[in-house]
Protein backbone atom coordinates (compact mmCIF):
# COMPACT_ATOMS: atom_id res chain seq x y z
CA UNK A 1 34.04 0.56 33.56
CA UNK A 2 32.81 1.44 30.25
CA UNK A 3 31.81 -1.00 27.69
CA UNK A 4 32.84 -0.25 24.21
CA UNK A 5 29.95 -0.22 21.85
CA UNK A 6 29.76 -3.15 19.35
CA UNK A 7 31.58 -2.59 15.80
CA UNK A 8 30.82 -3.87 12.65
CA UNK A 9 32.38 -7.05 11.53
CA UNK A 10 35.28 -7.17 9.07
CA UNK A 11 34.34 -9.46 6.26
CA UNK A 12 37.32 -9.09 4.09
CA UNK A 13 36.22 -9.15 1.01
CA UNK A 14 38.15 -6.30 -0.36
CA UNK A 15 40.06 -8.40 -3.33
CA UNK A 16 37.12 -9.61 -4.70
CA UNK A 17 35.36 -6.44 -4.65
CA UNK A 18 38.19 -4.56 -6.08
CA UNK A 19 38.36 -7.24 -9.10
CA UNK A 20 34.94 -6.76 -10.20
CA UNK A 21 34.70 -2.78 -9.27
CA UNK A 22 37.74 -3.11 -12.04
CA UNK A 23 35.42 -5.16 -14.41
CA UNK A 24 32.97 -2.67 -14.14
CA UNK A 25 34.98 0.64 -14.65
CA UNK A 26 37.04 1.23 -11.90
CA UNK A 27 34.39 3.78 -9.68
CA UNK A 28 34.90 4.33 -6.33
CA UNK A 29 33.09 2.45 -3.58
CA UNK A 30 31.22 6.29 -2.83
CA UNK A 31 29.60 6.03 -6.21
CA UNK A 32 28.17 2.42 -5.58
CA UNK A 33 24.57 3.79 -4.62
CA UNK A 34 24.39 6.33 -6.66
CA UNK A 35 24.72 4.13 -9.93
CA UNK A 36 22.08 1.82 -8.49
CA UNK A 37 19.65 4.37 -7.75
CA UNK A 38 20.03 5.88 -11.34
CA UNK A 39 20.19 2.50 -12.70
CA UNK A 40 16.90 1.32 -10.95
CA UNK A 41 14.86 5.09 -11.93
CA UNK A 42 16.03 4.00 -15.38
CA UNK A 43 14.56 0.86 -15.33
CA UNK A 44 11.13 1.60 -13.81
CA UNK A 45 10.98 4.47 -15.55
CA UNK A 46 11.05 2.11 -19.07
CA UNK A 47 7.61 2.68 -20.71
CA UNK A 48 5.95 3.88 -17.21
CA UNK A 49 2.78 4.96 -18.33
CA UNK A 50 2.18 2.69 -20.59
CA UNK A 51 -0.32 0.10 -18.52
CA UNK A 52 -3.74 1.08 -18.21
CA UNK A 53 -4.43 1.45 -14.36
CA UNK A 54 -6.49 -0.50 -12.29
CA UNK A 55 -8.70 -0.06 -10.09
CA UNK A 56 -6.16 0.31 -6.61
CA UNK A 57 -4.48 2.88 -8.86
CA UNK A 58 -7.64 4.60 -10.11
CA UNK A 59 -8.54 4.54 -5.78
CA UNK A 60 -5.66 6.55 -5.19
CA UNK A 61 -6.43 9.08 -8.13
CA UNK A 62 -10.40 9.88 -6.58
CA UNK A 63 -8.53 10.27 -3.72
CA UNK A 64 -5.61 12.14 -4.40
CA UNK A 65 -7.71 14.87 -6.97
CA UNK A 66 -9.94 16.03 -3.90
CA UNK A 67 -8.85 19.55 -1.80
CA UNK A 68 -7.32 18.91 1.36
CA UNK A 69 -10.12 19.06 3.59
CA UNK A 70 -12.50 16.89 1.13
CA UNK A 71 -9.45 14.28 1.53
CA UNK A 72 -9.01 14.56 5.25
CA UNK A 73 -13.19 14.41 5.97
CA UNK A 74 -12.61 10.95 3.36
CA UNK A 75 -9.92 9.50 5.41
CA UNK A 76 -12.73 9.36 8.63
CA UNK A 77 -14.34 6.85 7.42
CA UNK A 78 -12.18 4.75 4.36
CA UNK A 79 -8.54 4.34 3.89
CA UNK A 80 -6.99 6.20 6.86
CA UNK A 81 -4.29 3.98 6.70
CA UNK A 82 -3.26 5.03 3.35
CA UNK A 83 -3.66 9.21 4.05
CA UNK A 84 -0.01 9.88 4.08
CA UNK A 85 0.22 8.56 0.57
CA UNK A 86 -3.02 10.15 -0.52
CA UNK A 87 -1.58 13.78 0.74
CA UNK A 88 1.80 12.82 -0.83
CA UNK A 89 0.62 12.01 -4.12
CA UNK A 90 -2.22 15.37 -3.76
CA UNK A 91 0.62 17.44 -3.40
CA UNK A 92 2.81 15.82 -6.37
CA UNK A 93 -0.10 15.72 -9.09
CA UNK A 94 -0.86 19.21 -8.36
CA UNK A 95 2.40 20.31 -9.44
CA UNK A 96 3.06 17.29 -12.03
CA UNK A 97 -0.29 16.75 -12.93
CA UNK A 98 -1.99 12.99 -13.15
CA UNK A 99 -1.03 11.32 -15.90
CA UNK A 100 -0.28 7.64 -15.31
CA UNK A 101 3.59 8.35 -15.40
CA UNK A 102 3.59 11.02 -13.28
CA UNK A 103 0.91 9.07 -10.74
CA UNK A 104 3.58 6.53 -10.50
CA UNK A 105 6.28 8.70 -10.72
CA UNK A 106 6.79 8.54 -6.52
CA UNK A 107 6.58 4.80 -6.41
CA UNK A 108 9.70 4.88 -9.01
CA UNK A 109 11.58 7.57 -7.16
CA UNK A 110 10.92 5.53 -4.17
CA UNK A 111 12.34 2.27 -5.01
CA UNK A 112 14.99 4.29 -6.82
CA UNK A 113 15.79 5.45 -3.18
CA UNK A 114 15.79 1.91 -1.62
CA UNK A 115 17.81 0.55 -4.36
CA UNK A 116 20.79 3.14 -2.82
CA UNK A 117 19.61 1.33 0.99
CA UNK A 118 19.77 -1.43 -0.61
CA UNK A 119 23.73 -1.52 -1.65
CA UNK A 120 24.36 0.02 1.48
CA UNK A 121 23.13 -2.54 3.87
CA UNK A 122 25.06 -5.19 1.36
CA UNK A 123 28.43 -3.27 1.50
CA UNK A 124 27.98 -3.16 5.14
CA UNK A 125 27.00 -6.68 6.18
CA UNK A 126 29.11 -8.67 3.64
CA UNK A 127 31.55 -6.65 0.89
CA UNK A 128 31.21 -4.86 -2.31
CA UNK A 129 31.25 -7.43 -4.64
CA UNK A 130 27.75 -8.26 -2.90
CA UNK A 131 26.65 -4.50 -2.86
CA UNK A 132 27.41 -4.52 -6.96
CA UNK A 133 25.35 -7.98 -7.74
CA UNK A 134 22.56 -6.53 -4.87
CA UNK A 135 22.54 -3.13 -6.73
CA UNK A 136 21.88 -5.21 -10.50
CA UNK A 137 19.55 -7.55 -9.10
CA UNK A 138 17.42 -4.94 -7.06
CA UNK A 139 16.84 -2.58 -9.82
CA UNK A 140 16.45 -5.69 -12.23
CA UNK A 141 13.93 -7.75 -10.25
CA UNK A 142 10.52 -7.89 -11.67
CA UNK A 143 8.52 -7.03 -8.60
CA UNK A 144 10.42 -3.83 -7.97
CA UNK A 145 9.30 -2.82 -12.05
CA UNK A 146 6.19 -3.95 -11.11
CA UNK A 147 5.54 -1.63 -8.32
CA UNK A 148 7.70 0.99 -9.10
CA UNK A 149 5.22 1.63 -11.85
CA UNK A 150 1.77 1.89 -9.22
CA UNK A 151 0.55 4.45 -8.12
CA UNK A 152 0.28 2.82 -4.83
CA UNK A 153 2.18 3.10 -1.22
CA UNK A 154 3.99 -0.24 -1.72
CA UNK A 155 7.14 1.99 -2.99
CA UNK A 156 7.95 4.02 -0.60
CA UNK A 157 7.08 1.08 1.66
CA UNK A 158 10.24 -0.81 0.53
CA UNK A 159 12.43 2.26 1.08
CA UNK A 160 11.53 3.44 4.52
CA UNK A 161 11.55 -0.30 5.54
CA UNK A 162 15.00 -0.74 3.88
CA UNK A 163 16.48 2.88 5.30
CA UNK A 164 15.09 1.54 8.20
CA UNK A 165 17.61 -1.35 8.25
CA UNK A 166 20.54 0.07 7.22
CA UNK A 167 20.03 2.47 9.61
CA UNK A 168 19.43 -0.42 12.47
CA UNK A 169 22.69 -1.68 10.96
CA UNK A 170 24.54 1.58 11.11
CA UNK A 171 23.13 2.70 14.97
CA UNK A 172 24.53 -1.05 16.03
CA UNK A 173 27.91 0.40 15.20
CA UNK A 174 27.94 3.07 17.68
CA UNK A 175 24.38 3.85 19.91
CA UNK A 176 24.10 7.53 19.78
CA UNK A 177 21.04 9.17 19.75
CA UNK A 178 22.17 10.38 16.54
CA UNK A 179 21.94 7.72 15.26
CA UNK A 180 18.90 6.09 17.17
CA UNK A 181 16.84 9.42 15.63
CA UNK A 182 16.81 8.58 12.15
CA UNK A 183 16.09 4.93 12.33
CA UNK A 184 12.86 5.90 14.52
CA UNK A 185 11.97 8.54 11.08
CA UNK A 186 12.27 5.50 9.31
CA UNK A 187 10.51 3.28 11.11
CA UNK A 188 7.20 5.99 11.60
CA UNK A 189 7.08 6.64 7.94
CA UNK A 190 6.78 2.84 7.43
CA UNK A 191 4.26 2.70 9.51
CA UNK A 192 2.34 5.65 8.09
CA UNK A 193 2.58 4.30 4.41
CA UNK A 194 1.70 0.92 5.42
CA UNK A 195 0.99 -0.47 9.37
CA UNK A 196 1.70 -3.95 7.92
CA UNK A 197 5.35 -3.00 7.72
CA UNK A 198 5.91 -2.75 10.98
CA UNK A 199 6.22 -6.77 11.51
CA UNK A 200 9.92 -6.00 10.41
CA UNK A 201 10.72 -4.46 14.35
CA UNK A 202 10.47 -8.43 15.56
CA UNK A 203 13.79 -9.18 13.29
CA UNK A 204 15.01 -6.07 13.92
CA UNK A 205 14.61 -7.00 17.66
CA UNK A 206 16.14 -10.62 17.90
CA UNK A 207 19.13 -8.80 15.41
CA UNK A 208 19.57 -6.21 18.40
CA UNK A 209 19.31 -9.44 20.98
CA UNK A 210 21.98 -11.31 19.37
CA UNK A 211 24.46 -8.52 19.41
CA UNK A 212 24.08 -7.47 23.05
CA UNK A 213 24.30 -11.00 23.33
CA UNK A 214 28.15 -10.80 22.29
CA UNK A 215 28.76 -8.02 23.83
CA UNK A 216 26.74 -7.78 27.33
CA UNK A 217 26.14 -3.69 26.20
CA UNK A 218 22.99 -3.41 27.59
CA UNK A 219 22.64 0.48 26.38
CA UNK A 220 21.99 -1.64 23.02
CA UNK A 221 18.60 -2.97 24.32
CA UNK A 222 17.60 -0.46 26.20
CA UNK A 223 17.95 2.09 23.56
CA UNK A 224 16.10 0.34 20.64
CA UNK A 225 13.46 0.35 23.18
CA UNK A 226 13.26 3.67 23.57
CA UNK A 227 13.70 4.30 19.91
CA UNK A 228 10.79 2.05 18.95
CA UNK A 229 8.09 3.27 21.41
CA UNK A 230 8.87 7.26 20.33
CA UNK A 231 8.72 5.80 16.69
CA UNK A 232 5.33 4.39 17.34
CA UNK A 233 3.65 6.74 19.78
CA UNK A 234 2.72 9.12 16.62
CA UNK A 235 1.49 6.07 14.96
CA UNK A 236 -1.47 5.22 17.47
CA UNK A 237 -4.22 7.54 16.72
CA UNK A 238 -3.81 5.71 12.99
CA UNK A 239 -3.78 2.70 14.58
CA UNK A 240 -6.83 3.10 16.49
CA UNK A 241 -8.80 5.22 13.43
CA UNK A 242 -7.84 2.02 11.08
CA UNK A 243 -8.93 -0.85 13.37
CA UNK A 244 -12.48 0.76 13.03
CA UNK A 245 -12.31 0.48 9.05
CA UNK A 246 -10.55 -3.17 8.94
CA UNK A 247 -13.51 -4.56 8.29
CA UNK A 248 -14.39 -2.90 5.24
CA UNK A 249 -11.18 -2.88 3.58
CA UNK A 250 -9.86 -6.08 4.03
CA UNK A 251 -13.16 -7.83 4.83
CA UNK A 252 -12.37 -9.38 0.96
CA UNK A 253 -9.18 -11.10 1.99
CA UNK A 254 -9.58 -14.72 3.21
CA UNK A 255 -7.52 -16.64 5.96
CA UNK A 256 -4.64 -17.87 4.65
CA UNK A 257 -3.90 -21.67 4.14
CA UNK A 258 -0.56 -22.72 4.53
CA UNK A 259 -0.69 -23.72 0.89
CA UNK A 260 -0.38 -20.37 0.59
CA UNK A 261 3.01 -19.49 1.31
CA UNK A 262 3.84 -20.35 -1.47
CA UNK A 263 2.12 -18.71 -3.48
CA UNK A 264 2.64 -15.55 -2.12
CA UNK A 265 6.42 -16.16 -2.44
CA UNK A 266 5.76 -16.34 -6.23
CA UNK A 267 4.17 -13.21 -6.03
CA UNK A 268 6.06 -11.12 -4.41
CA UNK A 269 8.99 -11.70 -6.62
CA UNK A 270 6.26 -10.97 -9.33
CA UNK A 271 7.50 -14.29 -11.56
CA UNK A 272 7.74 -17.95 -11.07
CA UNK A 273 11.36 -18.60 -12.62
CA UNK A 274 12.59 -15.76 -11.35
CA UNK A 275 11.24 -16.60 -7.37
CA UNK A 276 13.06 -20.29 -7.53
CA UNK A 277 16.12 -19.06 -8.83
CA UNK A 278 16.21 -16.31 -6.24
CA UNK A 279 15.61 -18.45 -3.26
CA UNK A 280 18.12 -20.49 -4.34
CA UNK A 281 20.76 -18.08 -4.66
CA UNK A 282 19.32 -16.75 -0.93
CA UNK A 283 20.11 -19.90 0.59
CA UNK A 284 23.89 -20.33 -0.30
CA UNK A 285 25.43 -17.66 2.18
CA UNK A 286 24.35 -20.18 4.96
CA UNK A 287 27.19 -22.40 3.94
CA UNK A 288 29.59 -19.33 3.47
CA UNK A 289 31.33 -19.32 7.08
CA UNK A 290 32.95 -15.86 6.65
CA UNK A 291 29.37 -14.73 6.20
CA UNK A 292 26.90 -16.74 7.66
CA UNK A 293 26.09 -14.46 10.71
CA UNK A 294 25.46 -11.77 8.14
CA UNK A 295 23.15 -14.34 6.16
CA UNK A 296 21.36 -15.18 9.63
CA UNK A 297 20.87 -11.73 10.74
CA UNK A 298 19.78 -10.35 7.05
CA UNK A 299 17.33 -14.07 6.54
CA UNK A 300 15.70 -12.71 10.07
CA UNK A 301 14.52 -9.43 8.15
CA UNK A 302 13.21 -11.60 4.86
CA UNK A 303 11.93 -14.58 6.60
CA UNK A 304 10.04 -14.08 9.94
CA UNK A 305 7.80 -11.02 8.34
CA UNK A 306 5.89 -13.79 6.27
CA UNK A 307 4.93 -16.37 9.20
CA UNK A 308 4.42 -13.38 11.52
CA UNK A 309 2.04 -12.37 8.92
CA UNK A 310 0.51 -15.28 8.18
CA UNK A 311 -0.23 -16.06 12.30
CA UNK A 312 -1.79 -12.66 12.77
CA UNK A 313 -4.19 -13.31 9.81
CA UNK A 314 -5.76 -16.47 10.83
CA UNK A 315 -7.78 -13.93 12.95
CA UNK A 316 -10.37 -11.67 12.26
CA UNK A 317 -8.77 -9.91 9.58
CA UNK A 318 -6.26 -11.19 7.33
CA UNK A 319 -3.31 -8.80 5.98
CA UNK A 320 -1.64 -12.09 4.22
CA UNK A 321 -0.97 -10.53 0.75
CA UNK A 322 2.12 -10.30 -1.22
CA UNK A 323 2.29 -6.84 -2.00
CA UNK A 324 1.78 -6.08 1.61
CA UNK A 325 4.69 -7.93 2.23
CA UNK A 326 6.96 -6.38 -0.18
CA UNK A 327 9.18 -4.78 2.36
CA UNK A 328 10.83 -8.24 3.03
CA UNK A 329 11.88 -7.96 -1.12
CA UNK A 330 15.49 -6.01 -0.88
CA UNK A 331 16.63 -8.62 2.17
CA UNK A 332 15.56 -11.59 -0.12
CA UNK A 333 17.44 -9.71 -2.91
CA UNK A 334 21.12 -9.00 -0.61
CA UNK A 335 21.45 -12.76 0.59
CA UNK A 336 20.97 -13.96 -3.05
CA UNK A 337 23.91 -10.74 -4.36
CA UNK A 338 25.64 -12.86 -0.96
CA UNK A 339 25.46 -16.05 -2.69
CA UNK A 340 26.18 -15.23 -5.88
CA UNK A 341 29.30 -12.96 -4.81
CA UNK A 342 30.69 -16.22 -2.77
CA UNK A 343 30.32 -18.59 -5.69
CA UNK A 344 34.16 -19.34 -6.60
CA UNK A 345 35.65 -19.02 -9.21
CA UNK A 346 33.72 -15.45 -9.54
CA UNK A 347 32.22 -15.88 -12.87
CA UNK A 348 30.34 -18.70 -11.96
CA UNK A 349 28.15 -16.19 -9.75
CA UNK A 350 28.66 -13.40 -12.60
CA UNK A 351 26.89 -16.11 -14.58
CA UNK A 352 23.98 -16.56 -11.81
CA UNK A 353 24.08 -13.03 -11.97
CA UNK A 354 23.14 -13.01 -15.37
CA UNK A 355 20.51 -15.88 -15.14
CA UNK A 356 18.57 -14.23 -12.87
CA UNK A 357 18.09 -10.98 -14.69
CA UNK A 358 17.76 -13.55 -18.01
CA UNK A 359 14.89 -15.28 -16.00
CA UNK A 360 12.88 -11.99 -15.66
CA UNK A 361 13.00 -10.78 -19.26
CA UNK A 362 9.86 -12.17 -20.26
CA UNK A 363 7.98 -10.71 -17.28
CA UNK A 364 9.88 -7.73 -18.12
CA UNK A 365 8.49 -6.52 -21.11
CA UNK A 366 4.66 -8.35 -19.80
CA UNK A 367 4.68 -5.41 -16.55
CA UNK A 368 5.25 -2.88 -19.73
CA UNK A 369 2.29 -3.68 -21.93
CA UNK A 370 -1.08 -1.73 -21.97
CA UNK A 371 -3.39 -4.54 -20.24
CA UNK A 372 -0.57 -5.60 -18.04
CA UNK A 373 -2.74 -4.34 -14.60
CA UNK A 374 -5.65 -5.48 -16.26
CA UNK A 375 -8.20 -6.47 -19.06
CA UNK A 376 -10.14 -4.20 -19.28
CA UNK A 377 -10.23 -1.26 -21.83
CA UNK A 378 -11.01 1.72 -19.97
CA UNK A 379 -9.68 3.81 -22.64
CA UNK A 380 -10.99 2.55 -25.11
CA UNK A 381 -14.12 2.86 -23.79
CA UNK A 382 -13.73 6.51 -22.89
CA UNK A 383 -13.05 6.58 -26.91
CA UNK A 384 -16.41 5.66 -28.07
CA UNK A 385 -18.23 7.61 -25.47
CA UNK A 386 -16.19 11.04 -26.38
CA UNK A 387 -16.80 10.39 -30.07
CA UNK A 388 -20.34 10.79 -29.64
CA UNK A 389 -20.34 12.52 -26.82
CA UNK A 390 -23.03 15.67 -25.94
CA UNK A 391 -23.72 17.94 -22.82
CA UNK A 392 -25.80 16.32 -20.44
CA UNK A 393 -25.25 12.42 -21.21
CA UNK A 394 -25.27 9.75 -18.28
CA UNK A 395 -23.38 7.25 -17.03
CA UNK A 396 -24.73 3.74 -16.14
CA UNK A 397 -22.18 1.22 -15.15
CA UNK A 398 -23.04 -3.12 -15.10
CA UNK A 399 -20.33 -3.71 -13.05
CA UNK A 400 -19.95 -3.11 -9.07
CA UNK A 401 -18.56 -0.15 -8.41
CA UNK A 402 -15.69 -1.88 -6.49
CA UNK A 403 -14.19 -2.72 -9.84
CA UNK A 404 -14.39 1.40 -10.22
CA UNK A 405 -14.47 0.93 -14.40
CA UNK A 406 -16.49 4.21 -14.07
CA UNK A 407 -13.53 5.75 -12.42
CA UNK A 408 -11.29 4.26 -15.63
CA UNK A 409 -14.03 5.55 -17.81
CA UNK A 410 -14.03 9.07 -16.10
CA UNK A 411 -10.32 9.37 -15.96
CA UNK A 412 -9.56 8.95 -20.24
CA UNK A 413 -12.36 11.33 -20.89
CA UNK A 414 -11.49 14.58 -21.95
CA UNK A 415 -11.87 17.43 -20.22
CA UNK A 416 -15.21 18.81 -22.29
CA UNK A 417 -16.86 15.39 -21.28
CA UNK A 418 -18.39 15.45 -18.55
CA UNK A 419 -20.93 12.25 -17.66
CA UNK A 420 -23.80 12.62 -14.81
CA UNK A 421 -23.54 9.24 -12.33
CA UNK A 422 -27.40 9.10 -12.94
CA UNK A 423 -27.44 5.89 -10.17
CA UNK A 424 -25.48 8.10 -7.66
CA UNK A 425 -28.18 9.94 -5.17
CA UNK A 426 -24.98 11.78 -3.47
CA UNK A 427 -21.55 11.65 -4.69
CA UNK A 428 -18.69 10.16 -3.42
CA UNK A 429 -17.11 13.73 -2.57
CA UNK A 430 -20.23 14.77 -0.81
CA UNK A 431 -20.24 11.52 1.07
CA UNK A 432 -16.68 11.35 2.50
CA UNK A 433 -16.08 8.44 0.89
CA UNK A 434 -14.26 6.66 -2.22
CA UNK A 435 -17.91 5.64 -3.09
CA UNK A 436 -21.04 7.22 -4.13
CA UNK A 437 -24.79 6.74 -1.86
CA UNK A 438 -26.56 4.83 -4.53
CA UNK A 439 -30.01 5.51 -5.93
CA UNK A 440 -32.45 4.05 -4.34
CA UNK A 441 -35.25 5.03 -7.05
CA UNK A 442 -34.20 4.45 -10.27
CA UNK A 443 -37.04 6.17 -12.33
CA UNK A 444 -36.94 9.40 -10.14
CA UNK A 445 -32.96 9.77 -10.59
CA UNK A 446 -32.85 9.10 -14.62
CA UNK A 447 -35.32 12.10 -14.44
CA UNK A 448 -34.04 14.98 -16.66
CA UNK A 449 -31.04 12.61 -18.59
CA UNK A 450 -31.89 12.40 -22.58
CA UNK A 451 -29.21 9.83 -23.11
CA UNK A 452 -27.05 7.48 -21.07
CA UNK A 453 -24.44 5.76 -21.81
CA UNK A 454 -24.56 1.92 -20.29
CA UNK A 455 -21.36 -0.20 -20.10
CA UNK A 456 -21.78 -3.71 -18.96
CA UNK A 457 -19.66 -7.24 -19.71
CA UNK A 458 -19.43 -8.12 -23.17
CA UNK A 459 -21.06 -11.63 -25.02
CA UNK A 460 -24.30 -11.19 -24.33
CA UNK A 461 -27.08 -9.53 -26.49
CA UNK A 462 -28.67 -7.88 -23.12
CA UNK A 463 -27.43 -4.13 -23.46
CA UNK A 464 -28.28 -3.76 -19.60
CA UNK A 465 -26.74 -7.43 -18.52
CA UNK A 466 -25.88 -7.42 -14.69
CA UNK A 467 -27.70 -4.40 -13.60
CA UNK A 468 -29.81 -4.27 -10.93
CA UNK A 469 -33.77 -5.53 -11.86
CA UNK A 470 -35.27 -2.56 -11.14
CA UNK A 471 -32.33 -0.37 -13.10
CA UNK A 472 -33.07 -2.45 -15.95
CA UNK A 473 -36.62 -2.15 -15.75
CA UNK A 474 -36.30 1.54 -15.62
CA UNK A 475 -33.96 1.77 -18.41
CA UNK A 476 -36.44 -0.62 -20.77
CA UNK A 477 -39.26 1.44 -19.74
CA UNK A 478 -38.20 4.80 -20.59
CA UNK A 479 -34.81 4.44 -23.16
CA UNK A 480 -34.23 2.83 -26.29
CA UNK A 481 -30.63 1.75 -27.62
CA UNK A 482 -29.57 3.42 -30.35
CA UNK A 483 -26.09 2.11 -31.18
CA UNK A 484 -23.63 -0.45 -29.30
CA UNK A 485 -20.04 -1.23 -29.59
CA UNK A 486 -18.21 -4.02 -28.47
CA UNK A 487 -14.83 -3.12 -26.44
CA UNK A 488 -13.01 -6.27 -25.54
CA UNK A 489 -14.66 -7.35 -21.62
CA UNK A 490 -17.03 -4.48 -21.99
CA UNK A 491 -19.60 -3.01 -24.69
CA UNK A 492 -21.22 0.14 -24.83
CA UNK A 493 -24.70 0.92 -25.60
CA UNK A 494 -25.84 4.29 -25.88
CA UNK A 495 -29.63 4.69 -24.97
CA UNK A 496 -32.09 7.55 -25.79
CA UNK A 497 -35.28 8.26 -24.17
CA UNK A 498 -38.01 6.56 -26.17
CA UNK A 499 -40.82 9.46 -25.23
């Protein structure tokens, strides 16, 4: 006999969601994503190239501005993990060009994108009241302004993690390999923006356990199976080409205490007021019987990500960073819209509502301000050095090159400035890598460079204060300073050749 296939549960919520749809002008349900997703571009979109980047962002521009095959010979030996998003964004700035809004301009598309997954997977697991507060609170949470404006893979993280879900969600409803196909897209394209992600397949798992559970249809099992191990089998030569660079790019990133769990929770809501309030709201559809199965299934997808992440890194390598974590953000968001939509009578929760996006205002307009990514005044900097500016001039830098303020520098100047790295032996293009080989005889390589222009930390009368002893030596021995200026963090001294 043949075992009907599990169906979605009926929350009946339909009179409260038709009272506030009224409230807020009467659309039709089929419109409900497509308000949040223009409602979320909008608001990520808000002043989105006004911060300065940092250095992650000014990592994916090096990276990005190379051909194709300079990028791909790169990814061999540093940040293979993050190629997909390198060859995205290649492909976008050479048609949109690299401006900092149009860098971040995928990241904002992206969680434009989720925020439609987002009211979607609320609609679906609870009613549309919840999909409405979801959609508001989604696009109005800090952290999704905050990396909807980086030009980083966290983005488009969040949305094939989320489509992911609702697409768990939708295959649960009736296992067809229709259905099954697009949640393994999902689930690869996770994986290929960011392997971290991929903790979200244990909830996912339990989620399918518990409904075959109910039901006894073991084609459920059995098929997510299948789906997960075609969704991962193009993953594994990035798998095995990132564990050989794990070291070096998260060698920085210490084992996590478990002191730290809560810190990371403030930071992946990206503000303190904001993260209490939000957990609170998360926790009240677990006293909501018409919708606590919902809230169980949905706190499996925020919650178990974070100690699953937290275990692995207490190993060689630790992944335990907020932003990595991100993914977990629109589940937190959808049991809060839960709790909130349950709240009787409704405008207590419209006033929750409200809170929360009060909460964030301040953080709001911080994310939006020119040093909000950073201190220091790259631009700025690349000011003073245009202004006096001539053919030839070098580049000396105080700081490590991890910090890549050369890379800010390099990135204001205009066009008809062009600096020589007079400390690089072989640049980073030539050494398939995000880094320069470094001179390993200063003299020799300052050979041939009339002036240089040195930028080091600020508050100190040194012009050449944290460079290497024997850079400063050769820079004393052979250059005199002619004129400095202080930029905030930085100054920077412009040095001639004294014979």
């Amino acid at each position: 006999m043949k075992t009907a296939a599990p169906t979605r549960p009926q929350t009946g919520g339909s009179r409260a969601s038709e009272g506030l749809t009224a409230r807020a002008g009467r659309l039709p349900a089929r419109f409900d994503p497509l308000w949040a997703v223009l409602l979320t571009f909008a608001v990520t979109c808000t002043r989105i190239g006004t911060a300065q980047p940092w250095r992650d962002e000014l990592a994916s521009w090096r990276a990005a501005d190379r051909s194709t095959g300079e990028l791909v010979d790169m990814l061999q030996n540093v940040d293979a993990v993050s190629g997909a998003y390198y060859l995205l964004l290649q492909a976008w700035i050479s048609v949109f060009g690299d401006s900092p809004a149009m860098l971040r301009m995928p990241s904002a598309l992206a969680m434009a994108g989720a925020a439609g997954f987002v009211v979607l997977t609320a609609r679906r697991l609870f009613d549309r009241r919840t999909a409405v507060f979801a959609g508001v609170l989604f696009a109005l949470a800090p952290a999704v302004s905050k990396y909807g404006q980086e030009a980083r893979s966290y983005a488009l993280v969040v949305l094939a993690a989320t489509a992911a879900t609702w697409l768990l969600l939708r295959a649960l409803e009736r296992p067809t390999v229709l259905r099954w196909l697009p949640y393994a897209v999902a689930v690869t394209a996770s994986g290929l923006f960011h392997m971290i992600s991929l903790l979200f397949l244990v909830p996912h798992g339990v989620i399918v356990l518990g409904r075959w559970w109910g039901t006894r249809f073991w084609r459920l099992p059995v098929s997510y199976a299948v789906t997960v191990v075609a969704a991962l089998l193009p993953l594994t030569p990035l798998v095995l080409l990132g564990q050989r660079q794990v070291a070096r790019q998260l060698g920085w990133v210490p084992v996590p205490h478990l002191r730290d769990l809560g810190g990371l929770w403030v930071g992946l809501i990206a503000s303190p007021l904001v993260s209490l309030a939000l957990f609170a709201a998360a926790a009240l559809p677990l006293a909501w019987p018409r919708g606590r199965r919902q809230a169980v299934e949905l706190g499996l997808v925020a919650v178990v990500p974070i100690p699953l992440a937290w275990i692995v890194s207490q190993g060689s390598s630790s992944y335990f960073i907020d932003r990595y974590l991100l993914f977990t953000l629109p589940a937190w968001v959808i049991l809060a819209a839960a709790g909130l939509g349950a709240l009787r009578p409704r405008r207590i929760g419209v006033a929750g509502l409200v809170l929360l996006v009060a909460l964030g205002a301040a953080d709001q307009r911080q994310l939006r301000t020119e040093h909000a990514k950073g201190g220091t005044d790259g631009k700025r900097v690349a000011a003073v050095i245009a202004e006096q500016y001539k053919p030839g001039d070098g580049l000396v830098m105080g700081s490590s090159r991890v910090y890549m303020v050369d890379l800010m520098v390099e990135y204001y100047l205009p066009e008809r400035a062009k600096l020589k790295d007079v400390f690089a032996e072989r640049s980073a293009v030539a050494n398939d890598d995000l880094f320069p080989v470094e001179c390993s005889r200063p003299v020799q390589c300052l050979e041939g460079t009339r002036r240089v222009w040195v930028v080091t930390s600020s508050g100190t009368q040194n012009p050449y204060n944290q460079l290497p002893p024997d850079r400063e030596k050769a820079l004393k021995d052979h250059y005199k300073p002619v004129a400095t200026t202080v930029v905030g963090d930085l100054q920077v001294t412009l040095v001639e050749r004294a014979h």
